[in-house]
Protein backbone atom coordinates (compact mmCIF):
# COMPACT_ATOMS: atom_id res chain seq x y z
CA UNK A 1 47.66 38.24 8.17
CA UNK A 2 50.29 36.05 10.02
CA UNK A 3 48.17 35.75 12.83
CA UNK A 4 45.38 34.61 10.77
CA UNK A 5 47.81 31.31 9.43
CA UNK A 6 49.18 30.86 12.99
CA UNK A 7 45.61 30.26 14.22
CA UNK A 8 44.67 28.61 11.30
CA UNK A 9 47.50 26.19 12.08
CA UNK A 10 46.96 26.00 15.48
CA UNK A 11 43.34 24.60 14.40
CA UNK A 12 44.34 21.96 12.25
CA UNK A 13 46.79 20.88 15.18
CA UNK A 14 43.90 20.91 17.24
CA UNK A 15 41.93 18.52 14.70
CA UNK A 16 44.72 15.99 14.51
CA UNK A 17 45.57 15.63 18.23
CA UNK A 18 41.25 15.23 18.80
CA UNK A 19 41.17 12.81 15.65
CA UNK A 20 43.67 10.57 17.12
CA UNK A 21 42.83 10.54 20.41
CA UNK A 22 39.46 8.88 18.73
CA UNK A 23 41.14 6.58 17.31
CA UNK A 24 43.29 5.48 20.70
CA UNK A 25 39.95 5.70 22.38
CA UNK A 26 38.07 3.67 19.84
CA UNK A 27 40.84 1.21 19.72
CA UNK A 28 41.11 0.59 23.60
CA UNK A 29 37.36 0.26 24.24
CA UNK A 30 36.81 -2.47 21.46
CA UNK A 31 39.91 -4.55 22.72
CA UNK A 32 37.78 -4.53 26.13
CA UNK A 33 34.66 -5.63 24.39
CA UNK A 34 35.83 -8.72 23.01
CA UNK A 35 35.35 -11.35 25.77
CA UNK A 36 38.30 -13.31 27.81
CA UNK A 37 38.73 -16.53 25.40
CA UNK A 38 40.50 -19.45 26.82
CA UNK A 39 41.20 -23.40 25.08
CA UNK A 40 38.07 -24.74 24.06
CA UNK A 41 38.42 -28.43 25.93
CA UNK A 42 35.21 -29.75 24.48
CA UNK A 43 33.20 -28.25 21.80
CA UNK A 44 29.38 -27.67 21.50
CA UNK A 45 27.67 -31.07 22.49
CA UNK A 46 23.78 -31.26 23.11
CA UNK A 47 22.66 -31.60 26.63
CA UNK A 48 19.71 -33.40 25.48
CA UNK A 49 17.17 -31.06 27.22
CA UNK A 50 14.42 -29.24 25.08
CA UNK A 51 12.51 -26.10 25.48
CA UNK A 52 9.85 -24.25 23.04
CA UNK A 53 10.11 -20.30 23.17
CA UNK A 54 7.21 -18.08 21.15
CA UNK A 55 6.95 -14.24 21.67
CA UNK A 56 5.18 -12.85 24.41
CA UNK A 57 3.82 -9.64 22.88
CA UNK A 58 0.20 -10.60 23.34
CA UNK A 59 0.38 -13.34 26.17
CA UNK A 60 -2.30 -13.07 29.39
CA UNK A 61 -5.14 -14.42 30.97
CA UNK A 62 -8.06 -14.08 28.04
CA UNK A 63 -5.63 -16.03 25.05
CA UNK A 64 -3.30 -17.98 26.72
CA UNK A 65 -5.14 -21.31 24.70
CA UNK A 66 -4.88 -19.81 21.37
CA UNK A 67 -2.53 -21.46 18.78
CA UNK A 68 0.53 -19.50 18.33
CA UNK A 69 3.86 -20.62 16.80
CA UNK A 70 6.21 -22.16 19.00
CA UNK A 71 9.84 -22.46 18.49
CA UNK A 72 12.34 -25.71 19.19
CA UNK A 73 15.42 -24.70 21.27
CA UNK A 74 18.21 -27.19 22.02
CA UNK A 75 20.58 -27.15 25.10
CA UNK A 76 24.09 -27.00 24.13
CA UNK A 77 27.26 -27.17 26.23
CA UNK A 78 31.29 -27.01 26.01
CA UNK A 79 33.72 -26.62 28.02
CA UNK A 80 36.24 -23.63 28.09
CA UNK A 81 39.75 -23.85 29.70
CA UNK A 82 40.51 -20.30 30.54
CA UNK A 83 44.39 -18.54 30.74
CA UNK A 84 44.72 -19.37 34.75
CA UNK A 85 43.93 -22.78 33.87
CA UNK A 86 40.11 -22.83 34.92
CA UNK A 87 37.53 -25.04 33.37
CA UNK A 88 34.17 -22.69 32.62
CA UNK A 89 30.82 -24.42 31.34
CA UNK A 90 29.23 -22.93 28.66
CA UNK A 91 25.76 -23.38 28.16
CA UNK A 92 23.60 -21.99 25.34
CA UNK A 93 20.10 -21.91 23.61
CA UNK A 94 19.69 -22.18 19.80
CA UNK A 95 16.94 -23.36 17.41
CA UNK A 96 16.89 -26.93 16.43
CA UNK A 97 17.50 -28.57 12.74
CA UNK A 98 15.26 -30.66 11.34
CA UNK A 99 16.76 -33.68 12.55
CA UNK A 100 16.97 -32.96 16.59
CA UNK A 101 12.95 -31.95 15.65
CA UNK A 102 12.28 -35.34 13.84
CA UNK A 103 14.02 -37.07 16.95
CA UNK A 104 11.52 -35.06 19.68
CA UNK A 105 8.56 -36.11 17.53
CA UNK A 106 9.51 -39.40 17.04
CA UNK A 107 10.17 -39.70 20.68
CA UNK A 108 6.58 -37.97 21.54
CA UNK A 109 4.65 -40.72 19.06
CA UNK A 110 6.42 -43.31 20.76
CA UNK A 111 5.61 -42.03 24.11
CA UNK A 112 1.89 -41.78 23.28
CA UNK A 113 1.16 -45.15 21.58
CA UNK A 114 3.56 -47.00 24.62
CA UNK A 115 0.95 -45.58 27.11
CA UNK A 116 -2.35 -45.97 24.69
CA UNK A 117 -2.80 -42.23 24.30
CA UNK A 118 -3.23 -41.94 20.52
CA UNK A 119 -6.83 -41.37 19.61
CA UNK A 120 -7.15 -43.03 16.41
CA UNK A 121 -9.77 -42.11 13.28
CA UNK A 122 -12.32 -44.93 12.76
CA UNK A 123 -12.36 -46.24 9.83
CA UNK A 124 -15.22 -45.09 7.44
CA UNK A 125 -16.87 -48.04 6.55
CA UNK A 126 -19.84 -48.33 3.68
CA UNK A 127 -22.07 -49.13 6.29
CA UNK A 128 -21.04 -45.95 8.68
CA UNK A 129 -21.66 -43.80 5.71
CA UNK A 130 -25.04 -41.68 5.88
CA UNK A 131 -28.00 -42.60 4.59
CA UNK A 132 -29.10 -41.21 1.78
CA UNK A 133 -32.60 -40.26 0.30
CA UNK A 134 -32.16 -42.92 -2.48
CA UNK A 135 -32.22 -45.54 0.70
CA UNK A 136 -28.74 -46.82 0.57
CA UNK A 137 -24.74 -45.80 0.87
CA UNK A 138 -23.86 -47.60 -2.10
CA UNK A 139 -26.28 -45.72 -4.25
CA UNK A 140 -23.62 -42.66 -2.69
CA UNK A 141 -20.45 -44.33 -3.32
CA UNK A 142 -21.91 -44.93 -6.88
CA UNK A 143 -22.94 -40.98 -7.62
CA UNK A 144 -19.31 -40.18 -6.58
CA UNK A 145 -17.78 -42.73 -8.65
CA UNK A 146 -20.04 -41.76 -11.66
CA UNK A 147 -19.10 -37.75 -11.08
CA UNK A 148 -15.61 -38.84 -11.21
CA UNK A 149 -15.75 -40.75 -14.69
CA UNK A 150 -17.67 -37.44 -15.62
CA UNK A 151 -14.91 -35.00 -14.65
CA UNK A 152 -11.87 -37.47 -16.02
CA UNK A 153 -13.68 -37.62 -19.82
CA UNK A 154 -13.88 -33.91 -19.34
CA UNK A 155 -10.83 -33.54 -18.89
CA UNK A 156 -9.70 -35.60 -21.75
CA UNK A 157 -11.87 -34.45 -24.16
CA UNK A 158 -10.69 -30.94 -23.55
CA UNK A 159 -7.23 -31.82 -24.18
């Protein structure tokens, strides 16, 4: 019977010295996970470069010109004085905001109507309009007009 609590003890010894060498383990591998930080000289600035990024699950040869959904990435720097007194560039990649996305577009439209690349819409005129059995385009600009009066005393009638 005494045996039976020595070993019994000797087990829950055993459990305690394995739980905390876990938790010295644990504790030493996550302070080695978190990355050397140093002074941050300058913060996050954009670089001004762009880039669009879209998955590539489904990307070859046969549907490389079908519409997909692109995403706006922005270039961002800072600079990072470390302990020994180095300066380290940081560069990263993140989505744009509405703004920086306004900006490119804005940018892009300029772009395009300083070198005469905008195709613009004619304007429909009553003469451009087709020709209709009743021999004229007004007599179609009319029938649209009247269906419109139509639909509007409909509406208020019902109401």
């Amino acid at each position: 019977m005494i045996e039976m609590l020595w070993i019994a003890l000797l087990l829950i010894l055993v459990a305690i010295a394995a739980l905390s060498a876990y938790i010295y383990l644990n504790k030493t591998t996550q302070t080695q996970k978190t990355p050397n930080q140093g002074v941050v000289k300058h913060d996050w600035l954009a670089t001004g470069r762009i880039d669009f990024a879209t998955r590539f699950d489904d990307v070859n040869v046969q549907n490389k010109d079908r519409p997909r959904e692109f995403r706006l990435l922005v270039e961002e720097r800072r600079i990072v004085e470390s302990i020994a007194g180095n300066e380290n560039l940081e560069i990263q990649w993140r989505l744009a905001t509405l703004d920086e996305a306004k900006t490119v577009i804005t940018g892009y439209h300029k772009y395009l109507s300083e070198n005469s690349l905008i195709k613009s819409v004619p304007d429909l005129t009553a003469s451009s309009l087709p020709m209709t059995p009743e021999g004229s385009p007004s007599h179609l600009l009319s029938m649209v007009a009247s269906a419109y009066k139509d639909s509007r005393t409909a509406t208020e009638s019902a109401a």
